[in-house]
Protein backbone atom coordinates (compact mmCIF):
# COMPACT_ATOMS: atom_id res chain seq x y z
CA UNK A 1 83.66 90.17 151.35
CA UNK A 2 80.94 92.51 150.04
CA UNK A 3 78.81 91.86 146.74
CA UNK A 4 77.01 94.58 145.13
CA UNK A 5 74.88 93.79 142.87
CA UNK A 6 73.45 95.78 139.63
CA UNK A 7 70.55 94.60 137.94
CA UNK A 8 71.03 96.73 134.36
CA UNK A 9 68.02 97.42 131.61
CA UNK A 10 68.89 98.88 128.47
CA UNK A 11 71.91 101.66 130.41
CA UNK A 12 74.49 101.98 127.65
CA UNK A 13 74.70 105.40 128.54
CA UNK A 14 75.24 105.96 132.18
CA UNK A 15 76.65 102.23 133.31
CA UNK A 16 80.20 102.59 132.64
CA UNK A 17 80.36 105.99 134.78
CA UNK A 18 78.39 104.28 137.81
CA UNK A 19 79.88 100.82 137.56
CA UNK A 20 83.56 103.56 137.96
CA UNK A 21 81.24 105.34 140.60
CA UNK A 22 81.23 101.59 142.22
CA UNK A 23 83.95 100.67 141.83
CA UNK A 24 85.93 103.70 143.55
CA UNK A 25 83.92 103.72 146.07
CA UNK A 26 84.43 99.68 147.25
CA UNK A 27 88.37 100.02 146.51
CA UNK A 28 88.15 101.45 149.92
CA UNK A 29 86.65 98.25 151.55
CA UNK A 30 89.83 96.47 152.98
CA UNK A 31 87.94 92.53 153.02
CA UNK A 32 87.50 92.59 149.10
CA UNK A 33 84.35 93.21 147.12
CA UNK A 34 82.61 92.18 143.83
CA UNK A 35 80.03 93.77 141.52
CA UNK A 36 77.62 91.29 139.89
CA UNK A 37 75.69 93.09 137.23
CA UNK A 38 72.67 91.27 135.86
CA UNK A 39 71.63 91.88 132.49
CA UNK A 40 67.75 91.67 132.05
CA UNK A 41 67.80 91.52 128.38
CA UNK A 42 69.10 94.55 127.09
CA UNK A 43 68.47 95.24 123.44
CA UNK A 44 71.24 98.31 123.21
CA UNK A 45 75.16 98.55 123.94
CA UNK A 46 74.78 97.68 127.56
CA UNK A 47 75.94 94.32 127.70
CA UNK A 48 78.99 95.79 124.98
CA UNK A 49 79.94 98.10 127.93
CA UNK A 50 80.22 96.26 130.94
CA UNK A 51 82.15 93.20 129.05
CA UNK A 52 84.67 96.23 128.39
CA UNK A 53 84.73 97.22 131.53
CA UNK A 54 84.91 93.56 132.94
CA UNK A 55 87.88 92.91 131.16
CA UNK A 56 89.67 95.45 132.74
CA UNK A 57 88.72 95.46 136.49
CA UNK A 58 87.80 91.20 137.25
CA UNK A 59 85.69 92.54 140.01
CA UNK A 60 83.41 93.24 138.41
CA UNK A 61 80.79 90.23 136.99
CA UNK A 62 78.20 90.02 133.80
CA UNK A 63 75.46 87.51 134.48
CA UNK A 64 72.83 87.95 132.02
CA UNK A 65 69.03 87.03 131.35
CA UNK A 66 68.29 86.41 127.72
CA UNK A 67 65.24 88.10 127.64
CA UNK A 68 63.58 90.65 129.68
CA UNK A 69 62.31 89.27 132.79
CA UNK A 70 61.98 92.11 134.99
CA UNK A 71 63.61 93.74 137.82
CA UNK A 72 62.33 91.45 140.39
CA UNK A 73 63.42 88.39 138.39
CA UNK A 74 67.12 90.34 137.94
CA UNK A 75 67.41 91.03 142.03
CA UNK A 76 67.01 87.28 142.57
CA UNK A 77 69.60 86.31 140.32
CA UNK A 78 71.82 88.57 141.16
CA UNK A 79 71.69 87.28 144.59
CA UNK A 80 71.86 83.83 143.73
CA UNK A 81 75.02 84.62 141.99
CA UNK A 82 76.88 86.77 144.53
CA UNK A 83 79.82 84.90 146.51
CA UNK A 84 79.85 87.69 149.52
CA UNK A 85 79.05 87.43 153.02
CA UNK A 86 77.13 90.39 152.76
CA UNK A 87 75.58 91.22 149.52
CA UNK A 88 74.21 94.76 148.96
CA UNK A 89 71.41 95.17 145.96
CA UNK A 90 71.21 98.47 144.26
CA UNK A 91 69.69 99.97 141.42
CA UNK A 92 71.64 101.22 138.25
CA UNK A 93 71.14 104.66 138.41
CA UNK A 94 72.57 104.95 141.89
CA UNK A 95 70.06 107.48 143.58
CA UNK A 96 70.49 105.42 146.27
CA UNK A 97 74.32 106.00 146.63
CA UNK A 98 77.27 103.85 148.04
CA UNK A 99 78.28 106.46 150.25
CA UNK A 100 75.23 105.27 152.26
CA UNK A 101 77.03 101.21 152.40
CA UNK A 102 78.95 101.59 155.49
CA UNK A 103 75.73 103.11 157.68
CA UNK A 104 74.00 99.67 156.27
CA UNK A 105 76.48 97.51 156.79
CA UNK A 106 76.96 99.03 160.01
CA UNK A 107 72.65 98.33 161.13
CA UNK A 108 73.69 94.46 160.17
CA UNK A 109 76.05 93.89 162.46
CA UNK A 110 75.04 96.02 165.40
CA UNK A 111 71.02 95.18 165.33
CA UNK A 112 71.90 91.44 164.57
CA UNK A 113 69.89 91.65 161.67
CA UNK A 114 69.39 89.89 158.36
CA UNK A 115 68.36 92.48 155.62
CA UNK A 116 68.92 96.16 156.25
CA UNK A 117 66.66 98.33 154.03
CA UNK A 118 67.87 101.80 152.88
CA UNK A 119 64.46 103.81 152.79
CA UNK A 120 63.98 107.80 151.66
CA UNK A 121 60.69 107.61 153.58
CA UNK A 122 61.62 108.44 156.84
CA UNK A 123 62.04 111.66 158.68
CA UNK A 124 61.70 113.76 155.45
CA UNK A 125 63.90 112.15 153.31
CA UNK A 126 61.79 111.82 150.39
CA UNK A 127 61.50 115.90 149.99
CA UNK A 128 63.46 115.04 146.69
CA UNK A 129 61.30 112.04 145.15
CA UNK A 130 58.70 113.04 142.27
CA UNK A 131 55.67 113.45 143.33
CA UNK A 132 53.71 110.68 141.52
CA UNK A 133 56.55 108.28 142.65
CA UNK A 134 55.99 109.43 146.27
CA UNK A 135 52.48 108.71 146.61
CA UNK A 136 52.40 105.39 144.61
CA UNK A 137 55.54 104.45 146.58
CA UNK A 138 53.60 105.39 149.96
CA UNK A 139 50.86 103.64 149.02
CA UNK A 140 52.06 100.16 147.81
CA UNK A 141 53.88 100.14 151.06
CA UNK A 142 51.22 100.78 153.29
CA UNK A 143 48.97 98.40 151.54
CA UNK A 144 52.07 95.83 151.75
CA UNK A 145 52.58 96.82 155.25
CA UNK A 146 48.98 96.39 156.14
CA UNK A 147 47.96 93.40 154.65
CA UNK A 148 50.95 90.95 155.19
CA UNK A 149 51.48 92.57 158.84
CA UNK A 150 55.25 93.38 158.33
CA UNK A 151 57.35 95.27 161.19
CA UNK A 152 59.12 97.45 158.25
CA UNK A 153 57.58 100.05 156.00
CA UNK A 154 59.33 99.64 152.78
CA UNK A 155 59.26 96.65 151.23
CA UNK A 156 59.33 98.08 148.06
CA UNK A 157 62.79 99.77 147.74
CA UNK A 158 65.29 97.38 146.22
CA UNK A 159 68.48 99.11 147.92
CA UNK A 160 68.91 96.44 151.07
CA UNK A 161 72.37 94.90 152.41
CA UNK A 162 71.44 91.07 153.18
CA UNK A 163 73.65 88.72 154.87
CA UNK A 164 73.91 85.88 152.58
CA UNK A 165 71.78 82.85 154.50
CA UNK A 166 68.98 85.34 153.86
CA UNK A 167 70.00 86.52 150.71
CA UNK A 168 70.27 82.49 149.63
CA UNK A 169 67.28 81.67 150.98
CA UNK A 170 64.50 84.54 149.52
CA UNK A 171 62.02 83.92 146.52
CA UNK A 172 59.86 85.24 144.36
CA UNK A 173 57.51 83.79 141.69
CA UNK A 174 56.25 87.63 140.82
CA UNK A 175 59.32 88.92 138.43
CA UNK A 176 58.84 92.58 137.92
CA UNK A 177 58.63 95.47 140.35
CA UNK A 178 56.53 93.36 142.41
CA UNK A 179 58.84 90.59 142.76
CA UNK A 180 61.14 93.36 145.02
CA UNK A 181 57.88 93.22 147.71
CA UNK A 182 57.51 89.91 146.99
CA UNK A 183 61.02 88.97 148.19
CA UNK A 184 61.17 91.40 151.53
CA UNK A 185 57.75 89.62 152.36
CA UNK A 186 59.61 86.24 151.82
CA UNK A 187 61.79 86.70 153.80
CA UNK A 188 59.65 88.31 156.40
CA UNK A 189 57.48 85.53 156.59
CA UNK A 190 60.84 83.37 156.70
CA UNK A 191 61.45 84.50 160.26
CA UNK A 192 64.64 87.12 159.17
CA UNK A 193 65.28 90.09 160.71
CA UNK A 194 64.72 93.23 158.71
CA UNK A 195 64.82 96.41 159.56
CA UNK A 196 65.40 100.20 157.75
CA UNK A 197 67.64 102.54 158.08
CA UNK A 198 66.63 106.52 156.01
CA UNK A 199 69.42 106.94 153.32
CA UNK A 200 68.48 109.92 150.64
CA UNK A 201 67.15 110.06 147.10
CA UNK A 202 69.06 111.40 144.59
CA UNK A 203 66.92 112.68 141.83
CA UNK A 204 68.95 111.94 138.72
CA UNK A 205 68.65 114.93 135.84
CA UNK A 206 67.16 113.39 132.99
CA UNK A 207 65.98 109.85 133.86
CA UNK A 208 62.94 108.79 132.76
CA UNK A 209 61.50 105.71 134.58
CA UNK A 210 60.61 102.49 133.08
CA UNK A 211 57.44 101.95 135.03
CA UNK A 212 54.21 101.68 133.51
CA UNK A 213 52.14 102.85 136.25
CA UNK A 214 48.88 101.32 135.83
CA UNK A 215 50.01 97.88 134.78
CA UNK A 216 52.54 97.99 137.52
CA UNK A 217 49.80 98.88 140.08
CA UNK A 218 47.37 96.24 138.76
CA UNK A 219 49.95 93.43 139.13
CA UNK A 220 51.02 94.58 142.74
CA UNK A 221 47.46 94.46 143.76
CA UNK A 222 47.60 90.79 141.65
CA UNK A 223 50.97 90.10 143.84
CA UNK A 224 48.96 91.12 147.13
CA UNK A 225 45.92 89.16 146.53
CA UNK A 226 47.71 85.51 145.21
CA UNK A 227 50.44 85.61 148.34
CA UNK A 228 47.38 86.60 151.02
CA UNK A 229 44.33 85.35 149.79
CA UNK A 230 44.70 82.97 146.89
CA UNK A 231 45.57 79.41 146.60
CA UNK A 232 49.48 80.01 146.04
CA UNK A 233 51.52 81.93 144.13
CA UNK A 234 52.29 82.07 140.53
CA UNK A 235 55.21 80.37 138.62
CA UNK A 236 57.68 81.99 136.96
């Protein structure tokens, strides 16, 4: 069976068409599938939505955080609460499609390997990413690359398939967008097998990201410095 799980932040208006998106898509998928949508503390409609659409297709999970913790925080939980043998994390707004599942599915069986990261930042495939994104993207994961001596380039891009040992097994202590570095380093330093496969962006008319760039940079250099240079790492 295949888990795919969602974490959601404040998405009343686009989560019922790509939870359908989802859904359509893994109907196909002959072994069964779930969709375990985290919460991270929504203050709109979202949770509203998905219990509607819950109650209609069981497939489809809410597991919620009752405040906002942060995306890292959301990707651990919704691993810990996936029941698949492989469990494939993606983000909300699907730029990362599901059309690209089978191709990562695929690298996990035939490379013997334990994550399988879906990365826009290889042979031109980030033509379509925004600029700003690009470089701070490129540049986290160089740094990240660099520092921890990791044999993959992107450990910041949340859209992985994991077999479910690994999956089980990750942490983080960081629970924002560093804790999605934090957890590909983990398991890196864990012994797993990861490796990348290029999948495409899909710019999304319209979105505006949640990011605050300069806090977000500060605590990824914080991130860097506690798990290779300081005394341990922080608790949640």
């Amino acid at each position: 069976m295949i888990s795919v799980t969602v974490p959601v932040y404040n998405e009343e208006n686009d989560i019922e068409n790509n939870l359908k998106i989802l859904a359509d898509y893994m109907e196909g998928y002959e072994k069964g599938y779930e969709i375990v949508v985290v919460d991270d503390g929504s203050s709109d409609n979202t949770v509203s939505v998905v219990n509607k659409i819950s109650s209609k297709n069981r497939k489809i999970r809410l597991v919620r955080h009752d405040k906002n913790l942060g995306v890292g925080a959301a990707l651990i939980t919704g691993l810990e609460h996936s029941k698949g043998d492989i469990i494939i994390s993606i983000d909300s707004d699907l730029t990362y499609g599901p059309e690209n599942f089978p191709a990562m599915v695929r690298a996990l069986e035939e490379k013997n390997a334990d994550i399988v990261i879906g990365t826009p930042f290889m042979k031109g495939y980030d033509r379509e990413i925004p600029l700003l994104r690009r470089v701070l993207s490129r540049g986290a994961n160089y740094v990240d690359k660099l520092v921890f001596g990791l044999n993959f380039s992107t450990p910041t891009c949340i859209f992985r398939a994991w077999r479910k040992k690994a999956a089980k097994d990750v942490k983080i202590t960081f629970n924002r967008f560093e804790g999605v570095s934090e957890s590909a380093i983990d398991a890196f330093r864990k012994g797993y097998k990861v490796i990348e496969i290029p999948v495409r962006y899909r710019m999304k008319a319209g979105r505006v990201s949640k990011m605050r760039v300069g806090s977000e940079v500060g605590k990824h250099l914080k991130m860097i410095y506690r798990l290779r240079f300081g005394s341990g790492r922080f608790n949640r």
